[in-house]
PDB file of N, CA and C in Angstrom:
ATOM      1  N   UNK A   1     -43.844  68.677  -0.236  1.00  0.00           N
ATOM      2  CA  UNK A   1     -42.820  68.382   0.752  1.00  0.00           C
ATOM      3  C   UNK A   1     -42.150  67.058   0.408  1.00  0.00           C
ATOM      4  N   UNK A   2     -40.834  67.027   0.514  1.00  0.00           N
ATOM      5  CA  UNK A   2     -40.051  65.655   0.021  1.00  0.00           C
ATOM      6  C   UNK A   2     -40.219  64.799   0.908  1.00  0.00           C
ATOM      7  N   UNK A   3     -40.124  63.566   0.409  1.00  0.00           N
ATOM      8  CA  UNK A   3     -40.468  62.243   1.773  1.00  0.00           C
ATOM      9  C   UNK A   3     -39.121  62.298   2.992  1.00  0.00           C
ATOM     10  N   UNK A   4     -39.057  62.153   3.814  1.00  0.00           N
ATOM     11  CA  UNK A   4     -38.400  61.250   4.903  1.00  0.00           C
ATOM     12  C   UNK A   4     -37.367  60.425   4.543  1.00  0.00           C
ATOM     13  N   UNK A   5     -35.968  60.698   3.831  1.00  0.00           N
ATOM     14  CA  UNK A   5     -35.237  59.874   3.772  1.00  0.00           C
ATOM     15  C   UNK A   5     -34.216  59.461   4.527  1.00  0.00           C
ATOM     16  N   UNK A   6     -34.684  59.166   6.187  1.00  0.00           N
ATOM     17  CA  UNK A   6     -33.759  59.161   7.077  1.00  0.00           C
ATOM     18  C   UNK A   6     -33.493  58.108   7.452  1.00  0.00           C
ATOM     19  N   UNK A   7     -32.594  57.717   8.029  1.00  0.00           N
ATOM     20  CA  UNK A   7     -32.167  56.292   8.336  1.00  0.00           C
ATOM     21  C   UNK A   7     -33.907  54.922   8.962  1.00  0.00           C
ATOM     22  N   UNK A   8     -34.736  55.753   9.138  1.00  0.00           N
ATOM     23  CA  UNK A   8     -35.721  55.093   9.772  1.00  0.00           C
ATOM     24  C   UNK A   8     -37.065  54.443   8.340  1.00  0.00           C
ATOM     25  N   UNK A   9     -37.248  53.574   8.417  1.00  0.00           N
ATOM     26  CA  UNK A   9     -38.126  53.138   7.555  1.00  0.00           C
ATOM     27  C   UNK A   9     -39.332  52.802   8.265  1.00  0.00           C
ATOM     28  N   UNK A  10     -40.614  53.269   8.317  1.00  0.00           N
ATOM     29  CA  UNK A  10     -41.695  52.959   8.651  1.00  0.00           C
ATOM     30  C   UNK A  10     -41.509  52.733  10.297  1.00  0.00           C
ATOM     31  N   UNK A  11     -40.611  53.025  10.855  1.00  0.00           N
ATOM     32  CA  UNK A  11     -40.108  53.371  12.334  1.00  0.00           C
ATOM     33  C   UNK A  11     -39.015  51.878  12.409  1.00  0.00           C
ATOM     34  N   UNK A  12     -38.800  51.283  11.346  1.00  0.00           N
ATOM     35  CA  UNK A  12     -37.774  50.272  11.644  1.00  0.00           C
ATOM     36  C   UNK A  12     -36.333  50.778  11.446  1.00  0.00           C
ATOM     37  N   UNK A  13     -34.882  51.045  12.088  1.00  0.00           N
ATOM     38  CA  UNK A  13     -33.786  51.777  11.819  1.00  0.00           C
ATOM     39  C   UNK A  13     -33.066  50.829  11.038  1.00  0.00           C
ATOM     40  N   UNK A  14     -33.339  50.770   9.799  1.00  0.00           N
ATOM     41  CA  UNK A  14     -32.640  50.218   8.266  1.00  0.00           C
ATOM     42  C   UNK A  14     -31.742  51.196   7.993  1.00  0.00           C
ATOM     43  N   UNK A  15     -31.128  52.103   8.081  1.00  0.00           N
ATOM     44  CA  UNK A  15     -30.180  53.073   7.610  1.00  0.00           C
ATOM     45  C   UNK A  15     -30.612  53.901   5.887  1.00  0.00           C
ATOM     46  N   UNK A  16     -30.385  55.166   6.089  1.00  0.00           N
ATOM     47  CA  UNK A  16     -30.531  55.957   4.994  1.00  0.00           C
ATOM     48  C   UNK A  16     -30.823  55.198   3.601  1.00  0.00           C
ATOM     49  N   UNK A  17     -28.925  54.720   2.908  1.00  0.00           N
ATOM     50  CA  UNK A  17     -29.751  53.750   1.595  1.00  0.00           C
ATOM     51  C   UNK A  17     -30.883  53.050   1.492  1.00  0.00           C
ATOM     52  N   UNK A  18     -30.778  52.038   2.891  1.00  0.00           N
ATOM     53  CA  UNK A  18     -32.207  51.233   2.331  1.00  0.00           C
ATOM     54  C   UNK A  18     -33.466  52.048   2.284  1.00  0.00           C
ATOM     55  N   UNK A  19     -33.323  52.834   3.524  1.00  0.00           N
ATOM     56  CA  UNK A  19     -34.582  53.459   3.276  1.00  0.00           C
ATOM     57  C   UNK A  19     -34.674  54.564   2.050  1.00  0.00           C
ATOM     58  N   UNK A  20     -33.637  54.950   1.583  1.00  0.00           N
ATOM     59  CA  UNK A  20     -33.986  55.285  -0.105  1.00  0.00           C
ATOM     60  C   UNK A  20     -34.421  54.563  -0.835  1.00  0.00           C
ATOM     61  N   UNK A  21     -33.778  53.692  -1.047  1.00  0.00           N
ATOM     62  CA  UNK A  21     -34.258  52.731  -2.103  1.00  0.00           C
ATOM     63  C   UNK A  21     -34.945  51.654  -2.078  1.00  0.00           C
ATOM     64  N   UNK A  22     -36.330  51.892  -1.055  1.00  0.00           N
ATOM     65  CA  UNK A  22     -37.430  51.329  -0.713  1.00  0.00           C
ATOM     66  C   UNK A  22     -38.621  52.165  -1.353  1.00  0.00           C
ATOM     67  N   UNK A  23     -38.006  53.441  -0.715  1.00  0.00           N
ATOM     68  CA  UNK A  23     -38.762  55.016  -0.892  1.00  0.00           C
ATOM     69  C   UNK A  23     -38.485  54.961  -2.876  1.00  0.00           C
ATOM     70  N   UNK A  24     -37.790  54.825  -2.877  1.00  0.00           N
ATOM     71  CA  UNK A  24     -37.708  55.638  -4.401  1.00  0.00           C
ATOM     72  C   UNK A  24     -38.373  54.060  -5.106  1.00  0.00           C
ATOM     73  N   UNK A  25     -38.382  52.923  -4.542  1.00  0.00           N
ATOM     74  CA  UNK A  25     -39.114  52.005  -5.262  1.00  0.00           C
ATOM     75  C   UNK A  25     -40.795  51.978  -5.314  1.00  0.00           C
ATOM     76  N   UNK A  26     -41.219  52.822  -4.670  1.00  0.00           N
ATOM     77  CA  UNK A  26     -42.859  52.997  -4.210  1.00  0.00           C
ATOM     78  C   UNK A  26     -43.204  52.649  -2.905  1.00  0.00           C
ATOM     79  N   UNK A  27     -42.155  51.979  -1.980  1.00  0.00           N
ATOM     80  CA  UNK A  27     -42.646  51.630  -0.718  1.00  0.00           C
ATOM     81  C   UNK A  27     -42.994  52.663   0.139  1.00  0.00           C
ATOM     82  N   UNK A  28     -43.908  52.864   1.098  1.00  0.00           N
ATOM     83  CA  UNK A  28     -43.924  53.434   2.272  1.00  0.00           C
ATOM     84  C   UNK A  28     -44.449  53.160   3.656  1.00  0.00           C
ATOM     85  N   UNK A  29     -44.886  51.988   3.546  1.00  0.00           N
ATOM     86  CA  UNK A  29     -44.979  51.439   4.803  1.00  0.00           C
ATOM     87  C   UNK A  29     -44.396  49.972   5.308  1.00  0.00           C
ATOM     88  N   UNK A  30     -44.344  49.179   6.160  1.00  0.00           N
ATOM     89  CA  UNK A  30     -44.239  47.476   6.183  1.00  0.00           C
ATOM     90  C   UNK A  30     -44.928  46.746   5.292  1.00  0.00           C
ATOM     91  N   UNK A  31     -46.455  47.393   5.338  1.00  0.00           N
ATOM     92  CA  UNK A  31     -47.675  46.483   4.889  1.00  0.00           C
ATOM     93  C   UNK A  31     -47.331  46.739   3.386  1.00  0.00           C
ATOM     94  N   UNK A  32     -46.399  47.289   2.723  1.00  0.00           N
ATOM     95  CA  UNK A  32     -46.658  47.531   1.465  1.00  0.00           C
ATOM     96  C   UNK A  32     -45.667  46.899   0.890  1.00  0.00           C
ATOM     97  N   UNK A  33     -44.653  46.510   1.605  1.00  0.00           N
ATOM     98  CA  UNK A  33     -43.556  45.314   1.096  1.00  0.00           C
ATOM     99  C   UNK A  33     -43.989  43.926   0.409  1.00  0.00           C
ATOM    100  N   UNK A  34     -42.900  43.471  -0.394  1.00  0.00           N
ATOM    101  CA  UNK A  34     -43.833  41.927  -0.883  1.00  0.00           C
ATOM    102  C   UNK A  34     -43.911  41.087   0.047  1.00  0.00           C
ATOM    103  N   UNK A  35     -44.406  39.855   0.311  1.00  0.00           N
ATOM    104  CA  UNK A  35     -44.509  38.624   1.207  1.00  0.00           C
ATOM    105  C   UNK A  35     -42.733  38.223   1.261  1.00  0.00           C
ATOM    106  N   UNK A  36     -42.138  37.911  -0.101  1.00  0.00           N
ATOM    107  CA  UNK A  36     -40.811  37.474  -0.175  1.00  0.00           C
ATOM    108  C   UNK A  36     -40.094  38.234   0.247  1.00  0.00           C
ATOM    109  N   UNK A  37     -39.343  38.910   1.394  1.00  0.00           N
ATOM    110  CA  UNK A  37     -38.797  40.542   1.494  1.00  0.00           C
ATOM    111  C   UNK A  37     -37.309  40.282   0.838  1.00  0.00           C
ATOM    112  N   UNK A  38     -36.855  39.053   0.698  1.00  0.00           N
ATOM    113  CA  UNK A  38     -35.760  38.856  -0.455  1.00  0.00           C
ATOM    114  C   UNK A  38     -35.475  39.375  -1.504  1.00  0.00           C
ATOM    115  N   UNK A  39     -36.418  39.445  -2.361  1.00  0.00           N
ATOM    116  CA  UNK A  39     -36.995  40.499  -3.377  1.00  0.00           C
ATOM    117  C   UNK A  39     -36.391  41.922  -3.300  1.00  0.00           C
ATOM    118  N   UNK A  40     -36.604  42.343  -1.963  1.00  0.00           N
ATOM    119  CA  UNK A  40     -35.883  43.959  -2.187  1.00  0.00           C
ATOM    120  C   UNK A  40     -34.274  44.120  -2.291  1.00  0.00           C
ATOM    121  N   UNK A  41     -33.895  42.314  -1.881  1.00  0.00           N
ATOM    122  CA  UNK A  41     -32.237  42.884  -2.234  1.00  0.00           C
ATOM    123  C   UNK A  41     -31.978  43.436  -3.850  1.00  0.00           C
ATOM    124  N   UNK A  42     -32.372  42.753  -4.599  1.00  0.00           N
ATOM    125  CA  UNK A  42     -32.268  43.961  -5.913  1.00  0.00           C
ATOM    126  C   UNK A  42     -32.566  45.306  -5.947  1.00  0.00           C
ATOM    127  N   UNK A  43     -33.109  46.207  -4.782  1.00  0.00           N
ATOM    128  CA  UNK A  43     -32.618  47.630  -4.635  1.00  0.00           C
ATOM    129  C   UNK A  43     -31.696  48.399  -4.433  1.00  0.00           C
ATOM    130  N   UNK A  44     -30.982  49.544  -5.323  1.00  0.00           N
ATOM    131  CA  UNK A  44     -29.712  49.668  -4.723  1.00  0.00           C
ATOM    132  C   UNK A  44     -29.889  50.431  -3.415  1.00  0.00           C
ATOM    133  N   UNK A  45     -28.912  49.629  -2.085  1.00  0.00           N
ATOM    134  CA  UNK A  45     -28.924  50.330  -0.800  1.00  0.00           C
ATOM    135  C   UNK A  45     -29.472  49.449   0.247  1.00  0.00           C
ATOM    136  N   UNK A  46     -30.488  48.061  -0.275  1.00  0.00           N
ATOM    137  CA  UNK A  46     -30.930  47.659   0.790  1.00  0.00           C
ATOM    138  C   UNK A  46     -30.032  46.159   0.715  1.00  0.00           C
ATOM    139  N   UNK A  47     -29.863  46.218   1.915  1.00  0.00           N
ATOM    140  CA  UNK A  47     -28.887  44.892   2.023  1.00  0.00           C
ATOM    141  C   UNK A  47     -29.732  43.155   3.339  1.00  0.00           C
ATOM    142  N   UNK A  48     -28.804  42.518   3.348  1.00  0.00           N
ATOM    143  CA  UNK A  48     -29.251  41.218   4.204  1.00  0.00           C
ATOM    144  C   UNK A  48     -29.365  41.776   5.320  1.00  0.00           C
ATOM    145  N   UNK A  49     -28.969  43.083   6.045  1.00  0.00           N
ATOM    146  CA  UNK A  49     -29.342  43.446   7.510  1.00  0.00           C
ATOM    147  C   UNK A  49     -30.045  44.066   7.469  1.00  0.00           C
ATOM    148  N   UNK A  50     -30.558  45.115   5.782  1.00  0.00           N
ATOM    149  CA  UNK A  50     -32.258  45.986   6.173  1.00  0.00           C
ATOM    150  C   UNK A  50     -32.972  44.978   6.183  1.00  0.00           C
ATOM    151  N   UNK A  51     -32.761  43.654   5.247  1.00  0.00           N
ATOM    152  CA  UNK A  51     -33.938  42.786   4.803  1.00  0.00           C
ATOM    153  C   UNK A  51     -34.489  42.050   6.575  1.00  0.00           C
ATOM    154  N   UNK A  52     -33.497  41.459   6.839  1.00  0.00           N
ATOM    155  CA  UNK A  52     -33.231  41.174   8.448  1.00  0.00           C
ATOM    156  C   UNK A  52     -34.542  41.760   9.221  1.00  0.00           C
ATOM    157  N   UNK A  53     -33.788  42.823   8.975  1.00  0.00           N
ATOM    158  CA  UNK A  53     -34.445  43.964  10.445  1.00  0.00           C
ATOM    159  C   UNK A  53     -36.331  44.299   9.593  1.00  0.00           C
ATOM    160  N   UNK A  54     -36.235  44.202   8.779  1.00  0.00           N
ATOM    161  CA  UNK A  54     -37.832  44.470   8.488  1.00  0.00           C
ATOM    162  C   UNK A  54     -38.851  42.728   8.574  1.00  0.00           C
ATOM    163  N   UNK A  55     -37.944  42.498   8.365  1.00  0.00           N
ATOM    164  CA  UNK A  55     -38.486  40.853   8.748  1.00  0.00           C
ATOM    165  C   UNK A  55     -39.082  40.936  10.179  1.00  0.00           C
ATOM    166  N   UNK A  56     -37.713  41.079  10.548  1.00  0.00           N
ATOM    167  CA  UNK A  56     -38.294  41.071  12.474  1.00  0.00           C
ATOM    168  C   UNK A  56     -39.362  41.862  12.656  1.00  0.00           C
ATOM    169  N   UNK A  57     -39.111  43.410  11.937  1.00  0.00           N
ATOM    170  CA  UNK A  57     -40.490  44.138  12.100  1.00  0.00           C
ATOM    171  C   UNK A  57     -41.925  44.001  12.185  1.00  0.00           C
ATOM    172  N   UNK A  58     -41.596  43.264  10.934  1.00  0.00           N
ATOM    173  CA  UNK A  58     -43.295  42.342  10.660  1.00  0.00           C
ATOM    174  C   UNK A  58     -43.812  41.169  11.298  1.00  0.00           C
ATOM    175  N   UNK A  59     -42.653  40.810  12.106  1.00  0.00           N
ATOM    176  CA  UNK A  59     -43.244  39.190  13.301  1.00  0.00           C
ATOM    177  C   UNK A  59     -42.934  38.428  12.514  1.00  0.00           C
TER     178      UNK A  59
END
């Protein structure tokens, strides 16, 4: 079955790209992101408002 590529990332609403190109980088949860979440702007799709919004996610 193909993963979940819907606007929702680990229940945070990052929009479709980012959550592709989190997904297609190996991510699948919060806890599995790096410490720096800066880092994922070199994915194509995730931008300063997914990075944002998963920040907040994590406290």
């Amino acid at each position: 079955m193909a993963e979940d590529r819907g606007p929702e990332f680990d229940g945070v609403r990052i929009g479709r790209p980012a959550t592709g190109g989190l997904i297609d980088a190996g991510y699948r949860t919060l806890a599995d992101l790096p410490d720096d979440l800066t880092e994922l702007l070199r994915l194509h799709g995730v931008g300063p408002k997914a990075v944002r919004m998963l920040q907040e996610a994590r406290g």
